[in-house]
C-alpha atoms as a PDB file:
ATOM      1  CA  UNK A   1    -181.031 -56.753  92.442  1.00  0.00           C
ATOM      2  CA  UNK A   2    -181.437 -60.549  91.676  1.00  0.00           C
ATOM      3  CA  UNK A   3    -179.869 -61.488  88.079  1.00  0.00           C
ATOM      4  CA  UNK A   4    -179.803 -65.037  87.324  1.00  0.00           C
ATOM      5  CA  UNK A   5    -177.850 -66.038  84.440  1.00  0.00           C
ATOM      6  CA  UNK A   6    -176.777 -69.068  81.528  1.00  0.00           C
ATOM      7  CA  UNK A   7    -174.827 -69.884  78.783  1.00  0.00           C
ATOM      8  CA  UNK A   8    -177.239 -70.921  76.355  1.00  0.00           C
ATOM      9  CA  UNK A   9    -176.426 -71.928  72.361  1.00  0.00           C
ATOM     10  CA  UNK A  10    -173.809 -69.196  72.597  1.00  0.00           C
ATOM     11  CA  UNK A  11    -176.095 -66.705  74.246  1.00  0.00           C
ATOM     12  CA  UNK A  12    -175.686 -65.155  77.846  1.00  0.00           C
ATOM     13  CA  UNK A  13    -179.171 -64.878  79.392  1.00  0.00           C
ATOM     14  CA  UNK A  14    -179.879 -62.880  82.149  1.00  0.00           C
ATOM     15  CA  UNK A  15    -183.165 -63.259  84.043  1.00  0.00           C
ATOM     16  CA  UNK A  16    -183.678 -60.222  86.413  1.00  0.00           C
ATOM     17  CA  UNK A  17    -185.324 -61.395  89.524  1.00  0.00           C
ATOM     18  CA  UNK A  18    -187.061 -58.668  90.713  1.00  0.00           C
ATOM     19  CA  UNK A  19    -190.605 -56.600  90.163  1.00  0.00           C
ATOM     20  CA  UNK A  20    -189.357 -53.619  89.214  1.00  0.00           C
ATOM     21  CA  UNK A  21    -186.897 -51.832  87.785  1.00  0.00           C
ATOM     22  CA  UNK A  22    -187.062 -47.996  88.596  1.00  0.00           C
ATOM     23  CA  UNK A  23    -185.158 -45.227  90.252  1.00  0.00           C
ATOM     24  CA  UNK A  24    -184.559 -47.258  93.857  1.00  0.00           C
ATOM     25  CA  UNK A  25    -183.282 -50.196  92.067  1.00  0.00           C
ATOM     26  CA  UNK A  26    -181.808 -48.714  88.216  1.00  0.00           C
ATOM     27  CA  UNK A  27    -178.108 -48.187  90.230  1.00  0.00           C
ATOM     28  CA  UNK A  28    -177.913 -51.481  91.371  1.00  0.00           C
ATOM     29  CA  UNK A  29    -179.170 -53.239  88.376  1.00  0.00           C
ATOM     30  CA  UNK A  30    -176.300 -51.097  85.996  1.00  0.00           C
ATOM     31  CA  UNK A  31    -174.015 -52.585  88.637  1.00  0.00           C
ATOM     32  CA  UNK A  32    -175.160 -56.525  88.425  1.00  0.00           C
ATOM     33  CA  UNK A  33    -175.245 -56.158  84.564  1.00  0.00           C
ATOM     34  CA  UNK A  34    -171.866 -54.823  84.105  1.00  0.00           C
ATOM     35  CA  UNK A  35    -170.703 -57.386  86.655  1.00  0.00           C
ATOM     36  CA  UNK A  36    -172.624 -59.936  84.904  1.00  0.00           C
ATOM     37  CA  UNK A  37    -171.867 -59.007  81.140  1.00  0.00           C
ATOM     38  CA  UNK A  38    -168.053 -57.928  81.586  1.00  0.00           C
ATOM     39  CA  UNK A  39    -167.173 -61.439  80.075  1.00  0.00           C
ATOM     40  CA  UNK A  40    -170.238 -61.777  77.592  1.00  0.00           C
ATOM     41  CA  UNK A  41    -169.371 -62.147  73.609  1.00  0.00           C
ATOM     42  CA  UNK A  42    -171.626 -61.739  70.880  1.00  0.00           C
ATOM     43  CA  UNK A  43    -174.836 -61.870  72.625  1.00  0.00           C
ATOM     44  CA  UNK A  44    -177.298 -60.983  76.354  1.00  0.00           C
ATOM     45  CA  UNK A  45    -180.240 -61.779  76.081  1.00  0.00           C
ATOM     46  CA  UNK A  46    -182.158 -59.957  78.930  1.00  0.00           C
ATOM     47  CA  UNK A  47    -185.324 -62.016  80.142  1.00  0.00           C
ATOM     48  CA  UNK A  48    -187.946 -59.474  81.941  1.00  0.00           C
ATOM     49  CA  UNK A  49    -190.422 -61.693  82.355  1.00  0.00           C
ATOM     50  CA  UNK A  50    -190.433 -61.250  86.069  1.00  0.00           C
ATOM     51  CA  UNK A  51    -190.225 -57.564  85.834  1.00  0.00           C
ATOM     52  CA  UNK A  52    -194.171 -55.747  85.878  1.00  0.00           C
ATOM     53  CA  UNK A  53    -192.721 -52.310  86.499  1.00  0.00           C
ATOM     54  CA  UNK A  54    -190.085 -50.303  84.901  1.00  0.00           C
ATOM     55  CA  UNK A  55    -189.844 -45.958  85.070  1.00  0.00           C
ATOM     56  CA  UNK A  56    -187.481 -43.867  82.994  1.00  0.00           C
ATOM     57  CA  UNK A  57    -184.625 -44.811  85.396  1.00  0.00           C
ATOM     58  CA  UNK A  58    -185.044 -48.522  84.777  1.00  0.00           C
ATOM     59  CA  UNK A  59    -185.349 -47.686  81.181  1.00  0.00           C
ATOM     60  CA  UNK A  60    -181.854 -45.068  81.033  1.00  0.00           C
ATOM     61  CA  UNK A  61    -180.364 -48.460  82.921  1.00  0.00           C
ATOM     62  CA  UNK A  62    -181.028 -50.539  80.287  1.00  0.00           C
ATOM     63  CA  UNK A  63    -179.734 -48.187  77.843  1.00  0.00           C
ATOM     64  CA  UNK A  64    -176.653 -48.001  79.685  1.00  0.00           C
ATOM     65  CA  UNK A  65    -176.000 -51.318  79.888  1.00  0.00           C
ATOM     66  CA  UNK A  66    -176.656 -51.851  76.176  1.00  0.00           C
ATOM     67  CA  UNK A  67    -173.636 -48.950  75.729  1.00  0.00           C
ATOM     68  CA  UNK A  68    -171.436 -50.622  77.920  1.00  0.00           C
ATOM     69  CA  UNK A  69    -171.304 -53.601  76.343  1.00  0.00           C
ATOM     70  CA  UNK A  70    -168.228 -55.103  73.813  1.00  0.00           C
ATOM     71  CA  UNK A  71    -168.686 -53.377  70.524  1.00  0.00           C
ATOM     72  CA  UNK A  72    -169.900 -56.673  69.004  1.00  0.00           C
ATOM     73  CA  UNK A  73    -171.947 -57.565  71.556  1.00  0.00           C
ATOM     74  CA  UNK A  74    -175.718 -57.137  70.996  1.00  0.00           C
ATOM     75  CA  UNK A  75    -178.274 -57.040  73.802  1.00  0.00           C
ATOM     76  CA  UNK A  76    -181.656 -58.122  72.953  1.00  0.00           C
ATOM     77  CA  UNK A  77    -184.875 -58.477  75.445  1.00  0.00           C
ATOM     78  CA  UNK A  78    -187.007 -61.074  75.710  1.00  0.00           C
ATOM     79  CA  UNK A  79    -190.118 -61.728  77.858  1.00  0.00           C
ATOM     80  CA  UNK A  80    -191.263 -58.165  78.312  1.00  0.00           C
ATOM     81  CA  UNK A  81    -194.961 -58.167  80.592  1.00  0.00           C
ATOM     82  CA  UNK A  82    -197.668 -55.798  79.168  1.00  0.00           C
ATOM     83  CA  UNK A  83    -197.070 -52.831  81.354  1.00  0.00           C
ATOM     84  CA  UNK A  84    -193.334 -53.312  80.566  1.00  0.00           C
ATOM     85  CA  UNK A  85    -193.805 -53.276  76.935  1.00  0.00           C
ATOM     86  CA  UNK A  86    -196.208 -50.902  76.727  1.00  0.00           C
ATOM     87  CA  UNK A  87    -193.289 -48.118  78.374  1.00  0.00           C
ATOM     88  CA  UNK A  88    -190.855 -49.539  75.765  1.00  0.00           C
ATOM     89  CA  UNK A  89    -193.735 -48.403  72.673  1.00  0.00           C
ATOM     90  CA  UNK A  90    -194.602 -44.834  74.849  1.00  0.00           C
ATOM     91  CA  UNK A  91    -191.067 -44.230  74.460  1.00  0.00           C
ATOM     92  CA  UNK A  92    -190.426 -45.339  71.037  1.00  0.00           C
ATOM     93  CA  UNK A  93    -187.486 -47.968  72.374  1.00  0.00           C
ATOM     94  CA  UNK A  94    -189.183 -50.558  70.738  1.00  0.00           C
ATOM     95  CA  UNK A  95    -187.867 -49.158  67.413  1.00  0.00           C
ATOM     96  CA  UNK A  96    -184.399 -49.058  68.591  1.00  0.00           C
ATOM     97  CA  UNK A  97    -184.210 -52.655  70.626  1.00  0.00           C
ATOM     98  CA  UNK A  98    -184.164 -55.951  69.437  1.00  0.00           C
ATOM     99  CA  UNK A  99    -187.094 -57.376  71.543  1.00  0.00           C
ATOM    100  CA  UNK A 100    -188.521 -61.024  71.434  1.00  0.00           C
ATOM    101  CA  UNK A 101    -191.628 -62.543  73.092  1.00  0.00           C
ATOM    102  CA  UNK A 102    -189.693 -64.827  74.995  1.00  0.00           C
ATOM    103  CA  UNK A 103    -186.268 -66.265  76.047  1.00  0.00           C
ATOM    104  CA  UNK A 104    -187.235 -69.535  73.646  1.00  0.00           C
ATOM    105  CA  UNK A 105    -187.834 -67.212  70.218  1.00  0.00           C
ATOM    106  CA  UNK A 106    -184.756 -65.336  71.396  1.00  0.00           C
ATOM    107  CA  UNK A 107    -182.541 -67.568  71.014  1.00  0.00           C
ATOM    108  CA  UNK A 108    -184.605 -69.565  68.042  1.00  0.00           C
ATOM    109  CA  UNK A 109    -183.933 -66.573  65.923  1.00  0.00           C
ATOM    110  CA  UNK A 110    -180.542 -66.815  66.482  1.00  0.00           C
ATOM    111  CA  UNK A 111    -180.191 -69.911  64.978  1.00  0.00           C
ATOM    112  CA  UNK A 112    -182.129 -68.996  61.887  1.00  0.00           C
ATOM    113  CA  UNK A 113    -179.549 -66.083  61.222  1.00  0.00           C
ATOM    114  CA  UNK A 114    -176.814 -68.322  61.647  1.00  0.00           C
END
């Protein structure tokens, strides 16, 4: 699993380079996010813009990650593609994630709260 990442305006993002995210790859994924986000503070924002599948596995990941980070550390998405989305609304996780259209209003948004 392919996870690019930057420091941006105080924000770690993490671009996952890779198609899918499902039950082959969720292990490995956990593994490069915890790797990845062990030193993050305050805020990941996750960019799945490259990402057009996801299954219950890739989902449970992402959950898992979210738990595993500091306790004032807030992961947010960003970028999700239709089919993406539309498992994040089936699943009500939507309601429960802090999800932006894209990396650019992620981080935008950010600096409005501030």
């Amino acid at each position: 699993m392919q996870l690019l990442s930057e420091s941006i305006d105080g924000a770690l993002v993490i671009c996952v380079d890779a198609p899918r995210i499902d039950a082959a790859a969720a292990v490995q994924f956990k593994d490069a996010m915890r790797a990845a986000t062990q030193d993050a503070q305050h805020r990941v924002v996750l960019d799945l813009s490259k990402v057009d599948a996801i299954d219950s596995s890739g989902l449970g990941a992402i959950v898992t990650v979210m738990k595993h980070l500091a306790p004032d550390t807030r992961l947010e998405l960003a970028g999700l593609t239709e089919k993406v989305a539309a498992v994040f609304r089936l699943t009500r996780m939507h309601s429960v994630m802090t999800i932006h259209d894209t990396v650019d209003q992620a981080l935008a948004s950010a600096a409005r709260v501030s």
